[in-house]
C-alpha atoms as a PDB file:
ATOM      1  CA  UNK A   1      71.635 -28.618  74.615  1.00  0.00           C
ATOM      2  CA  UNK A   2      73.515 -27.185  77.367  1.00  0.00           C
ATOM      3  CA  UNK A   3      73.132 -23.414  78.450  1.00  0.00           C
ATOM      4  CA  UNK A   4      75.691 -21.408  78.484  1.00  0.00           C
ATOM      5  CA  UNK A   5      77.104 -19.628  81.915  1.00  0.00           C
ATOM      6  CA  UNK A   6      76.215 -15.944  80.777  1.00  0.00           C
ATOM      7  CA  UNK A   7      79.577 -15.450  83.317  1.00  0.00           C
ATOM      8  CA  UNK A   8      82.008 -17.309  80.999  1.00  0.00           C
ATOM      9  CA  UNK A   9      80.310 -16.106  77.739  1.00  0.00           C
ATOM     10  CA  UNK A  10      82.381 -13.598  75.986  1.00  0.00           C
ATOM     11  CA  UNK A  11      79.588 -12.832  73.643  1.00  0.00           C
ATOM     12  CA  UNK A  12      77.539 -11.636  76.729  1.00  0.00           C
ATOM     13  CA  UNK A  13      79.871  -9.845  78.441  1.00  0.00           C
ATOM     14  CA  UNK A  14      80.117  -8.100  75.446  1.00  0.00           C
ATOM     15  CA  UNK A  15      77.120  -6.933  74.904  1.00  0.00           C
ATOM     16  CA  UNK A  16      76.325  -6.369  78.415  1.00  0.00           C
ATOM     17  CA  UNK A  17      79.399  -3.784  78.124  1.00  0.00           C
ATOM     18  CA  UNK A  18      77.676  -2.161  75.415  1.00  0.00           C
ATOM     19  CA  UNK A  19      74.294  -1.503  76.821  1.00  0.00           C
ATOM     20  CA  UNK A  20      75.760  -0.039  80.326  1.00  0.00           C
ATOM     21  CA  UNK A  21      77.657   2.619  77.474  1.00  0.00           C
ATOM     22  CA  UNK A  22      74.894   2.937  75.439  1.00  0.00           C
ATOM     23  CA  UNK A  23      72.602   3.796  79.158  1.00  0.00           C
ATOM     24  CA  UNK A  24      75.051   6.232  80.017  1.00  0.00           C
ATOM     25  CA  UNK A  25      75.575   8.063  76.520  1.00  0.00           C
ATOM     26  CA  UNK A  26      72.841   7.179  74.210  1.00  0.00           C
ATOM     27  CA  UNK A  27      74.095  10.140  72.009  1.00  0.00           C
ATOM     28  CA  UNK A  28      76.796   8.530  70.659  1.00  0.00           C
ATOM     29  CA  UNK A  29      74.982   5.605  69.571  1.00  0.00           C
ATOM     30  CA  UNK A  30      72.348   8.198  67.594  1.00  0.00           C
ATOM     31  CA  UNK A  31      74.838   9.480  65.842  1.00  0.00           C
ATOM     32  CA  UNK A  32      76.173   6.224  64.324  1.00  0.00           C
ATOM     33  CA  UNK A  33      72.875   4.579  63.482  1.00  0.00           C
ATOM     34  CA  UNK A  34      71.923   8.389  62.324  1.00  0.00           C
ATOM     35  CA  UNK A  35      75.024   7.842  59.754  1.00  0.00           C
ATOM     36  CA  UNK A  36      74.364   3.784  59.595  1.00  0.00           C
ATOM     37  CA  UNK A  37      70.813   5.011  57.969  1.00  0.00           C
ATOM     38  CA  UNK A  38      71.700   7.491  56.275  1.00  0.00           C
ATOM     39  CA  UNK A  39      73.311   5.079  53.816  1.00  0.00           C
ATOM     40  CA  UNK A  40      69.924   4.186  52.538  1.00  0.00           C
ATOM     41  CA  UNK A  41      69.482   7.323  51.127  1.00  0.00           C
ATOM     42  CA  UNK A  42      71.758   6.655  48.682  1.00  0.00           C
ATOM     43  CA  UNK A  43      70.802   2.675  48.593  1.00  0.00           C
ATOM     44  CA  UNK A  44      68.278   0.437  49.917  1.00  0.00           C
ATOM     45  CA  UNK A  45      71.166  -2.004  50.477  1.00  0.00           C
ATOM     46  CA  UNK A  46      74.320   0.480  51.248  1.00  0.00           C
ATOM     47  CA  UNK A  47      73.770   0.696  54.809  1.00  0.00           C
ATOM     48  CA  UNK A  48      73.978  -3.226  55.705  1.00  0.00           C
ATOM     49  CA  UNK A  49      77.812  -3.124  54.665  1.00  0.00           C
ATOM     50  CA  UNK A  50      78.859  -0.406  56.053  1.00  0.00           C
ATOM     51  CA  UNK A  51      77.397  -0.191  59.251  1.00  0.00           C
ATOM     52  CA  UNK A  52      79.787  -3.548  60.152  1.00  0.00           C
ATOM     53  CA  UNK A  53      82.404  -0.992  59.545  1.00  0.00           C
ATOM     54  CA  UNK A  54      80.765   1.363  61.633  1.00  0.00           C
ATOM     55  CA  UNK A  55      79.967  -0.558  64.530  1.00  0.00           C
ATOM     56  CA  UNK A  56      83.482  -1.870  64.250  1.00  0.00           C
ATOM     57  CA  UNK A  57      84.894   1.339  64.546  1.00  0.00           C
ATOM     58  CA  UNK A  58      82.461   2.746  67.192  1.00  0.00           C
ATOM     59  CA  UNK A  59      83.477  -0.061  69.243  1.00  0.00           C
ATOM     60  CA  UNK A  60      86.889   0.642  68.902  1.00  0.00           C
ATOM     61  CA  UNK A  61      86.409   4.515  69.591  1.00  0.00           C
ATOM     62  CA  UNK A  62      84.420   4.423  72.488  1.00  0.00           C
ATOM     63  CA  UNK A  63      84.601   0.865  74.344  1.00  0.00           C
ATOM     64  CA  UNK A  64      87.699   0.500  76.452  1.00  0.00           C
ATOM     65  CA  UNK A  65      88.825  -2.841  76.793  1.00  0.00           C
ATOM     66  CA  UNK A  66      87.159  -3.977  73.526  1.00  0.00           C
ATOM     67  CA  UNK A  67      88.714  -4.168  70.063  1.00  0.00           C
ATOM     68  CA  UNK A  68      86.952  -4.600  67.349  1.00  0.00           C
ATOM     69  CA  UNK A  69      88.509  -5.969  63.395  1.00  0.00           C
ATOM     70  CA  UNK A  70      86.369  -6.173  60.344  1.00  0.00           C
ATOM     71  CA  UNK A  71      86.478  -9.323  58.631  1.00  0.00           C
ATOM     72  CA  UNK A  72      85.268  -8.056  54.921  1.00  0.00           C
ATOM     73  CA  UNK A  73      83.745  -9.812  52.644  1.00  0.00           C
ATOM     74  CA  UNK A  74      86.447 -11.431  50.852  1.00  0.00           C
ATOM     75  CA  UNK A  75      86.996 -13.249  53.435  1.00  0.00           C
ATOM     76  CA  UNK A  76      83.816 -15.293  53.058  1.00  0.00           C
ATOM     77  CA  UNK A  77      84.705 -18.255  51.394  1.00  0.00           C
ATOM     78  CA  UNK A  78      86.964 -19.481  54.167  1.00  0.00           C
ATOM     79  CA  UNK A  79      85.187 -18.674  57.028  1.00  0.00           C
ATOM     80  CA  UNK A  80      84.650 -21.334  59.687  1.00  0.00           C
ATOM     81  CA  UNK A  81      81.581 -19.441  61.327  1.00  0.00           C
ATOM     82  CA  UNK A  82      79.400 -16.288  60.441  1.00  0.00           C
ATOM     83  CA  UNK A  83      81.243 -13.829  61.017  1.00  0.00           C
ATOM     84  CA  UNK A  84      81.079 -10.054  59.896  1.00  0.00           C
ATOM     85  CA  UNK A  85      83.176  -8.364  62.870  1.00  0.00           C
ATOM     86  CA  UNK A  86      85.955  -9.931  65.479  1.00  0.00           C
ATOM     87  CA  UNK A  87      86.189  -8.631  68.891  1.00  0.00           C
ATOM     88  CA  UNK A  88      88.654  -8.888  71.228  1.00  0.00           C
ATOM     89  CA  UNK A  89      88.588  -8.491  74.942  1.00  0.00           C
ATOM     90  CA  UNK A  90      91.778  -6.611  75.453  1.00  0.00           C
ATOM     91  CA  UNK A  91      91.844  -7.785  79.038  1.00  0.00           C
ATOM     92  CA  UNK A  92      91.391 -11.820  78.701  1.00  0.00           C
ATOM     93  CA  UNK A  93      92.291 -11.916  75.164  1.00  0.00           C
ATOM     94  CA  UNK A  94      89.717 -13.927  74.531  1.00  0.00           C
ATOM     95  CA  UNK A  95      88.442 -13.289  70.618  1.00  0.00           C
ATOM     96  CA  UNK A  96      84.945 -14.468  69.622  1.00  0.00           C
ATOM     97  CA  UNK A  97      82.869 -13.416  65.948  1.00  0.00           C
ATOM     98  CA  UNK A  98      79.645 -11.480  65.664  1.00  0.00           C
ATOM     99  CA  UNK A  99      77.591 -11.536  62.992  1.00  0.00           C
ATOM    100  CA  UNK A 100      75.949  -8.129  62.423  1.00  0.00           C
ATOM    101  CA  UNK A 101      72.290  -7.953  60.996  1.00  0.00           C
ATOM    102  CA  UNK A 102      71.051  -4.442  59.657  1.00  0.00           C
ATOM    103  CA  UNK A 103      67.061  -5.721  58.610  1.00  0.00           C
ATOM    104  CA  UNK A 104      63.849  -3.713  58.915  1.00  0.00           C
ATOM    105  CA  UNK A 105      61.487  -5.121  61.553  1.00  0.00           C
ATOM    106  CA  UNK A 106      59.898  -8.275  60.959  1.00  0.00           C
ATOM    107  CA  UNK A 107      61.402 -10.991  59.230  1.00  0.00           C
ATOM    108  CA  UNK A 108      65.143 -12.219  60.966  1.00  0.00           C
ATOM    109  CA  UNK A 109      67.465 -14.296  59.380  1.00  0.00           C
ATOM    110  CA  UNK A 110      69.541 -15.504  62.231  1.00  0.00           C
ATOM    111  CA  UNK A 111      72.125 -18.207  60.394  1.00  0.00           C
ATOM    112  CA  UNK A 112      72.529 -19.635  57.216  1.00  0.00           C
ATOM    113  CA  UNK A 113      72.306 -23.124  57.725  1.00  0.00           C
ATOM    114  CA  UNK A 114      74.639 -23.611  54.516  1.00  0.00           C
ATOM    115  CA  UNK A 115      74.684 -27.334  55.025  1.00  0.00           C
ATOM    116  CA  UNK A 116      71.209 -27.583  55.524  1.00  0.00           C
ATOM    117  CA  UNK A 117      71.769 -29.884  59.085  1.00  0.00           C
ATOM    118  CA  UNK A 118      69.204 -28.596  61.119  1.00  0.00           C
ATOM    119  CA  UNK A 119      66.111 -29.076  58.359  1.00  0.00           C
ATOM    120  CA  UNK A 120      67.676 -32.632  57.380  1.00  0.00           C
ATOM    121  CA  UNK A 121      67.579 -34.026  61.154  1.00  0.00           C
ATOM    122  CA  UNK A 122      63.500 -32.184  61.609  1.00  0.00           C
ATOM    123  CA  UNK A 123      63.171 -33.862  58.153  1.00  0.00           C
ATOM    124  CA  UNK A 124      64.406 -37.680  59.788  1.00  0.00           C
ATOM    125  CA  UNK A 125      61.277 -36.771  62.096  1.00  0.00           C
ATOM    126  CA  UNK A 126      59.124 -37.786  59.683  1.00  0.00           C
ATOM    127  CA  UNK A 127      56.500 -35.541  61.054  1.00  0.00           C
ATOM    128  CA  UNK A 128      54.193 -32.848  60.434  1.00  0.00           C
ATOM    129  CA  UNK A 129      54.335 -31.980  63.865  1.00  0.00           C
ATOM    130  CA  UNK A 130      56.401 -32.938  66.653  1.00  0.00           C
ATOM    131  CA  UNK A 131      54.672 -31.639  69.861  1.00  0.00           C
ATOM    132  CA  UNK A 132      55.538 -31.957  73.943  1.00  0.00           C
ATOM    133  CA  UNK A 133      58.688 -31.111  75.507  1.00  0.00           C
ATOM    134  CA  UNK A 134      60.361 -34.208  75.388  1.00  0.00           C
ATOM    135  CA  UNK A 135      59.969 -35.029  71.740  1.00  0.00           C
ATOM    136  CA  UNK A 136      61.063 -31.354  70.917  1.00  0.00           C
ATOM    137  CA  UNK A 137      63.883 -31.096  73.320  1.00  0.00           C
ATOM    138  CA  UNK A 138      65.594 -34.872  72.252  1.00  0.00           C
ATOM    139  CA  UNK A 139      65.552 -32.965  68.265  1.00  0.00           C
ATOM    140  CA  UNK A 140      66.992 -29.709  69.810  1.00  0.00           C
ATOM    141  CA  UNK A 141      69.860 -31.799  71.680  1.00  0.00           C
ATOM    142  CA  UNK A 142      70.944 -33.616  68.332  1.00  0.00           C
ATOM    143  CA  UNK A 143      74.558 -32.450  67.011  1.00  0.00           C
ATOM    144  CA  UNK A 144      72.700 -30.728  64.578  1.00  0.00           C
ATOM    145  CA  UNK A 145      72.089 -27.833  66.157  1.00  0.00           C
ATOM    146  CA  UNK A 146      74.949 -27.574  68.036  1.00  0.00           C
ATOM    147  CA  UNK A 147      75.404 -24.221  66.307  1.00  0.00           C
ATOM    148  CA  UNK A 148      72.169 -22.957  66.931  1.00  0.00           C
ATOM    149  CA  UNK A 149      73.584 -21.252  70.323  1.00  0.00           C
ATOM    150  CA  UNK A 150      77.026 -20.673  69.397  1.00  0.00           C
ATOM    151  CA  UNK A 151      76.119 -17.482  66.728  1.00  0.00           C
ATOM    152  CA  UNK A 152      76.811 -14.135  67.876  1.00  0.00           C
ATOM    153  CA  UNK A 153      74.477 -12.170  66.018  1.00  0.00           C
ATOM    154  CA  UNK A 154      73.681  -8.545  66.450  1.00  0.00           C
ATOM    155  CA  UNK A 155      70.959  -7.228  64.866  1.00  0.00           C
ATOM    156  CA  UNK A 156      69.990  -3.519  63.940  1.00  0.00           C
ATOM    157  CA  UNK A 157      66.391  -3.487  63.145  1.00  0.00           C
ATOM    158  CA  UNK A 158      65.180  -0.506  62.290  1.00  0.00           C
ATOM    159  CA  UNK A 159      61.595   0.719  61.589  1.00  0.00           C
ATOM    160  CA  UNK A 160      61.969   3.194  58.799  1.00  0.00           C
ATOM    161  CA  UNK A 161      58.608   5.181  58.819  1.00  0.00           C
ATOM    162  CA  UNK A 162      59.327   6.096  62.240  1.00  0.00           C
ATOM    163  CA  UNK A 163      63.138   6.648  62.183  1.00  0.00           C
ATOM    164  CA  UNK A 164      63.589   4.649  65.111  1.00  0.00           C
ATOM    165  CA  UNK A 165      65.896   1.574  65.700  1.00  0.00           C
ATOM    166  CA  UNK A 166      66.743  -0.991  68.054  1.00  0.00           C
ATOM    167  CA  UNK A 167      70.111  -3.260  68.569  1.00  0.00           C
ATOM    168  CA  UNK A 168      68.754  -6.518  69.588  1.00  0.00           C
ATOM    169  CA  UNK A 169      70.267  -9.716  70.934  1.00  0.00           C
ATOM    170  CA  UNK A 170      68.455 -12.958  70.412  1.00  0.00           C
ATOM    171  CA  UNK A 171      68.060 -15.457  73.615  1.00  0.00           C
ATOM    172  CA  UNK A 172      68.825 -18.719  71.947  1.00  0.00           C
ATOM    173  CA  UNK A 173      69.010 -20.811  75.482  1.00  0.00           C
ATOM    174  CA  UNK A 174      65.270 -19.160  76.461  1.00  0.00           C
ATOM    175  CA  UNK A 175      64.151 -19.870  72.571  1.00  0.00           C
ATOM    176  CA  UNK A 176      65.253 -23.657  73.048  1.00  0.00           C
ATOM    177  CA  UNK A 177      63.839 -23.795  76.640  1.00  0.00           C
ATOM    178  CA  UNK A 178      60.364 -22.470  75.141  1.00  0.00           C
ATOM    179  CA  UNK A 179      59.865 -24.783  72.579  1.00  0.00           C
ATOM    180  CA  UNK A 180      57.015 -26.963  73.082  1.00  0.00           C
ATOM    181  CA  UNK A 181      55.542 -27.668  69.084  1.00  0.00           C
ATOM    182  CA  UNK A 182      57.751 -27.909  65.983  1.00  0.00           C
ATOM    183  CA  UNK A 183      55.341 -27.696  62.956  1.00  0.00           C
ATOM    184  CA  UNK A 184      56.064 -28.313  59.745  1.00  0.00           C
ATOM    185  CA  UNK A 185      54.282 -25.917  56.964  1.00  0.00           C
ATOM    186  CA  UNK A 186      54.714 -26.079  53.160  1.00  0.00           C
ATOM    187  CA  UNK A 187      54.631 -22.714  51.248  1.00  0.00           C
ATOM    188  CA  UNK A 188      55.290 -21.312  47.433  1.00  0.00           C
ATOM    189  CA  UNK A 189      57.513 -18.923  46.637  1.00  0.00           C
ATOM    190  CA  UNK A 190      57.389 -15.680  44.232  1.00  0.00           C
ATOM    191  CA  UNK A 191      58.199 -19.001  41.786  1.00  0.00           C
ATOM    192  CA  UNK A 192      55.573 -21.006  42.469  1.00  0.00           C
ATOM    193  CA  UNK A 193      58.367 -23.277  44.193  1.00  0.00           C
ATOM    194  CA  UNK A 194      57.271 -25.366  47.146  1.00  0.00           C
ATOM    195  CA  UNK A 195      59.654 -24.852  50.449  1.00  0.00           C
ATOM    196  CA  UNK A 196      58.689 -26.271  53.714  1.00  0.00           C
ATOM    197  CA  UNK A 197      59.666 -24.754  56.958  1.00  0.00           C
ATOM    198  CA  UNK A 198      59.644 -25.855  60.464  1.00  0.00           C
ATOM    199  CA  UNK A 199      58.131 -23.180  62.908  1.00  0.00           C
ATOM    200  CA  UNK A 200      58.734 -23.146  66.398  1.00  0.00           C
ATOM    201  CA  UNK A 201      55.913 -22.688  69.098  1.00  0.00           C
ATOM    202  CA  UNK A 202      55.836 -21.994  72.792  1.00  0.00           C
ATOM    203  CA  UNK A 203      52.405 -23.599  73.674  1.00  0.00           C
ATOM    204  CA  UNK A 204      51.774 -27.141  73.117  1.00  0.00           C
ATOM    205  CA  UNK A 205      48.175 -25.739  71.275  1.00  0.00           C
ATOM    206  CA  UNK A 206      49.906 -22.984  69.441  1.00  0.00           C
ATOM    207  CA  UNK A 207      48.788 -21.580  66.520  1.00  0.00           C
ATOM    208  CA  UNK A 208      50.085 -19.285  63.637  1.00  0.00           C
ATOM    209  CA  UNK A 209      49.627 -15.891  65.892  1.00  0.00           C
ATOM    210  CA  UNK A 210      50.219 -17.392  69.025  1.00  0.00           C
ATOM    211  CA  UNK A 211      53.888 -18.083  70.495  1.00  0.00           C
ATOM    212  CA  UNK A 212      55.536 -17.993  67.701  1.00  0.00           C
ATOM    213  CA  UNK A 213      59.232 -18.600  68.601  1.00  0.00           C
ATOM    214  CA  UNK A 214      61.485 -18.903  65.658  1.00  0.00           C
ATOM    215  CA  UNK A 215      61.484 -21.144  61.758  1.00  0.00           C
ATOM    216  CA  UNK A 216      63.909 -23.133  59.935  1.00  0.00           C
ATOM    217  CA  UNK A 217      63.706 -22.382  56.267  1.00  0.00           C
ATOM    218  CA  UNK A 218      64.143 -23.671  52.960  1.00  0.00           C
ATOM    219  CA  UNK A 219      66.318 -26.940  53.706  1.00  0.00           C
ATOM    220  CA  UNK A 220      66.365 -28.291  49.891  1.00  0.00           C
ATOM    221  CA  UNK A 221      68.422 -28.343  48.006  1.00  0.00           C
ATOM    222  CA  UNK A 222      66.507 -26.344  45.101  1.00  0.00           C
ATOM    223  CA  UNK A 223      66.014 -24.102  47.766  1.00  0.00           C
ATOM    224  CA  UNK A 224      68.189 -20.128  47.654  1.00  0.00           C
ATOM    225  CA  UNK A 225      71.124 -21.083  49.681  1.00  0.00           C
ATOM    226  CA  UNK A 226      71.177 -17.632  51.021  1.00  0.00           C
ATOM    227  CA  UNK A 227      67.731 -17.777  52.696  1.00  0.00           C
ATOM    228  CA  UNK A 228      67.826 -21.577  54.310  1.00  0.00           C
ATOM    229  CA  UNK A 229      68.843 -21.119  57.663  1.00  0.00           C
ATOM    230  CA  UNK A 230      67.078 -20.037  61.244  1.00  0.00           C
ATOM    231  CA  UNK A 231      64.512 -16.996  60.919  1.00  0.00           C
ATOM    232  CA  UNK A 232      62.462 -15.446  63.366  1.00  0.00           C
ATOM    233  CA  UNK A 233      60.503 -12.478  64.148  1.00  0.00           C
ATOM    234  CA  UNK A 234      61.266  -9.147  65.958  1.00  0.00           C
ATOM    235  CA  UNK A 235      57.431  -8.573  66.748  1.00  0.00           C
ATOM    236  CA  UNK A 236      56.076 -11.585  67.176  1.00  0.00           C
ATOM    237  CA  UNK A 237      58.942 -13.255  69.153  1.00  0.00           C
ATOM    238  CA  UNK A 238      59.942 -10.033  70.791  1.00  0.00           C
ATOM    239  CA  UNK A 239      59.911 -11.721  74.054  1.00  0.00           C
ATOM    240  CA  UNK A 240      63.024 -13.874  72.826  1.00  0.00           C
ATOM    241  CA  UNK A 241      64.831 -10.700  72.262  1.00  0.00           C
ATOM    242  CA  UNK A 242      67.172  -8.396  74.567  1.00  0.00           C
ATOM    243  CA  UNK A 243      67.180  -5.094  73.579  1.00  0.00           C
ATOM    244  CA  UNK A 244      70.688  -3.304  73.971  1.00  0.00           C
ATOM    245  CA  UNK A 245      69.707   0.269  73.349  1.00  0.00           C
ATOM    246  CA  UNK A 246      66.545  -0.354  76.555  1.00  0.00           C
ATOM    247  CA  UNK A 247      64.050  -0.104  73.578  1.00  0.00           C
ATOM    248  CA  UNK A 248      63.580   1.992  70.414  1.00  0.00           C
ATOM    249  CA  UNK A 249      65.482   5.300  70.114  1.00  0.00           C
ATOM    250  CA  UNK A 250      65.138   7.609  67.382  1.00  0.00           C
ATOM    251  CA  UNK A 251      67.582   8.478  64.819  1.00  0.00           C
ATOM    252  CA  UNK A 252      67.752  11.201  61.640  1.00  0.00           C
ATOM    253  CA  UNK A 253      69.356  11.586  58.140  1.00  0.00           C
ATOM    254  CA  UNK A 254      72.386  12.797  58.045  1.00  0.00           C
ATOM    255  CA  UNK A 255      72.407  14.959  54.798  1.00  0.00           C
ATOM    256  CA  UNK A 256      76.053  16.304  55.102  1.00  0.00           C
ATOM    257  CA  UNK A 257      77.006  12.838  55.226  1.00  0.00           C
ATOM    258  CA  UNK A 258      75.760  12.000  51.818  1.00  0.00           C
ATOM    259  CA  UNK A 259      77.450  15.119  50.366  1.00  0.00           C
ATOM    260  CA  UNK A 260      80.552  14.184  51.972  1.00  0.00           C
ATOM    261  CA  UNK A 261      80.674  10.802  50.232  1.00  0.00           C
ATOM    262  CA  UNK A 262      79.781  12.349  47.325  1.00  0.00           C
ATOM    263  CA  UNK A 263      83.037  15.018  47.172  1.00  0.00           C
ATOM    264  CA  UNK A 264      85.121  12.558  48.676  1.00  0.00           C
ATOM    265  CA  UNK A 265      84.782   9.946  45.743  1.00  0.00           C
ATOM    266  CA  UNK A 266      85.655  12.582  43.463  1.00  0.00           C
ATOM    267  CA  UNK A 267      88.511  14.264  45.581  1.00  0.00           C
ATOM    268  CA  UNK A 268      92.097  13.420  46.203  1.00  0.00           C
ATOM    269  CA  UNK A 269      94.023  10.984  48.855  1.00  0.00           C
ATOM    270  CA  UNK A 270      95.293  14.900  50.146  1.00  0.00           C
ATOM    271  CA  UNK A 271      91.620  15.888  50.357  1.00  0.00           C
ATOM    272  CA  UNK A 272      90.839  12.581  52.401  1.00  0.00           C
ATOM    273  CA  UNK A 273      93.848  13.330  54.843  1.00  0.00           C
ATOM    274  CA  UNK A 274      92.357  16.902  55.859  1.00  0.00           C
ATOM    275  CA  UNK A 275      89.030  15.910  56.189  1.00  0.00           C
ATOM    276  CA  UNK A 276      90.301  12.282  57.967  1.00  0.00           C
ATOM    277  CA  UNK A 277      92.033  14.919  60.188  1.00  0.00           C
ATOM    278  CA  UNK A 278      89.004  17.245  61.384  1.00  0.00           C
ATOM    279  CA  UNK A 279      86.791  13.982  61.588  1.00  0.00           C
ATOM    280  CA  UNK A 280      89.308  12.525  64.009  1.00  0.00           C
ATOM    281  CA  UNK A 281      89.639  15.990  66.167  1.00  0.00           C
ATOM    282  CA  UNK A 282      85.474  15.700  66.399  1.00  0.00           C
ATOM    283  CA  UNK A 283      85.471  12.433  67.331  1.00  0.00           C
ATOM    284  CA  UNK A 284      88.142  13.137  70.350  1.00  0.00           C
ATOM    285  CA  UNK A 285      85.965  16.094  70.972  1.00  0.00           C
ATOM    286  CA  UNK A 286      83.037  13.409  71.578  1.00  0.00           C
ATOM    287  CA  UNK A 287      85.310  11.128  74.163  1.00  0.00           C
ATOM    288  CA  UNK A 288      86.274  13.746  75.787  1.00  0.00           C
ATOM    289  CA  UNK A 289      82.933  15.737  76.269  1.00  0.00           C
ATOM    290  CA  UNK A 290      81.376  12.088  76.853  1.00  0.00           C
ATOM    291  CA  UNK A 291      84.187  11.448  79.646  1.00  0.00           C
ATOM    292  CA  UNK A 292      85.978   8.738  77.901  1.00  0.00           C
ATOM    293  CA  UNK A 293      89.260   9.578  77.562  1.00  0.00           C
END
């Protein structure tokens, strides 16, 4: 599989933009995951859909030379990659998806392999294992995981106990580079259901807690569509992950936040115009304290 020139990757340049902001005001960040989290006050799921809005709209706010669209969900169907946000460079013009994640630390998903083509070619293996470099690198470099590098995904994880979070970037080229043992594991389900996965290994001698990489899930076809696909880790492959904000930061509940939802879905379009109004003044008040326009 060939790497990618982190020069001539859109993607990277991206978030590369991002972090240098989020070094230089780390406020403004807070505040949106402090909204972004907020949301699960009123829902354990809530916040996963609408912090793509919100990270859509933060990039829009405060990085110049980036726009960013929402794709929405009803878009789904006829998407040709994973996709939750579109960003545009405004200077090269060059648009490219990202796929947002908004999952409490641990367990990843990274894709959804919907055709299952990455566990059907470890499957031709034939193996329980397949171990060395060369054996593992000749399966990485089929066509069937020609995807594997080409997903944008950005991932919120957040550790709720501790109110902190942390917008990570998985290294797919330094994931594939690592890989020296692909083993193959069979496990049950809540079901009693039997779905193997392939888990990927640094060390040619590696065991279950040590260098763990990444796992392709649930090929079959019995299998939840939803959850086949490429998983990892954020603790135990943490080394396989850039972090965007330089680590954890801490964020807080937003209570007015919840209230204001909670008026505005029982208020007028007038109602929503005046408040749309201050919220636009504070946000100006933000840039302009923050020294960006």
């Amino acid at each position: 599989m060939n790497s990618v020139d982190p020069y001539n990757d859109p993607f990277k340049d991206f978030t590369n933009r991002l972090k240098l902001l989020i070094s230089k005001h780390q406020n403004l960040i807070v505040t949106t995951l402090s909204n972004i989290f907020t949301m699960r006050l009123i829902g354990n799921k809530t916040h996963g859909d609408l912090a793509e809005i919100a990270i859509a709209e933060f990039v829009n706010q405060y990085m110049n030379d980036f726009r960013a669209v929402h794709v929405g969900k009803d878009l789904y169907r006829a998407k040709s990659q994973e996709e939750d946000i579109t960003i545009i460079n405004e200077i090269t013009q060059v648009e490219f998806p990202v796929s947002l994640k908004a999952y409490g630390v641990g367990p990843l998903q990274l894709s959804t392999d919907k055709d299952c083509k990455m566990f059907q070619r470890l499957e031709q293996e034939g193996k329980a294992e397949i171990r060395g470099r060369d054996a593992v690198q000749k399966v990485l470099q089929d066509p069937a995981f020609a995807e594997f590098r080409k997903i944008n995904v950005l991932s919120l994880i957040y550790d709720e106990e501790n109110q902190s979070c942390n917008i990570l970037v998985f290294d797919y080229d330094r994931a594939i580079t690592a890989t020296e043992r692909i083993i193959k594991e069979e496990g049950k389900d809540t079901r009693g259901r039997k779905h193997p996965v392939y888990k990927f290994y640094k060390f040619y001698n590696s065991r279950e807690d040590n260098g763990y990489i990444c796992e392709v899930r649930y090929g079959d076809a019995a299998a939840n569509a939803l959850q086949r696909g490429l998983w990892t880790h954020t603790r135990r492959a943490s080394e396989y992950f850039d972090s965007i904000t330089s680590g954890w930061i801490s964020y807080s509940h937003n209570r007015n936040l919840v209230e204001l939802f909670s008026h505005a879905l029982v208020s007028s379009q007038t109602g929503h115009e005046i408040a749309l109004k201050k919220i636009r003044e504070d946000i100006a008040r933000m840039k302009h304290e923050s020294d960006l326009g």
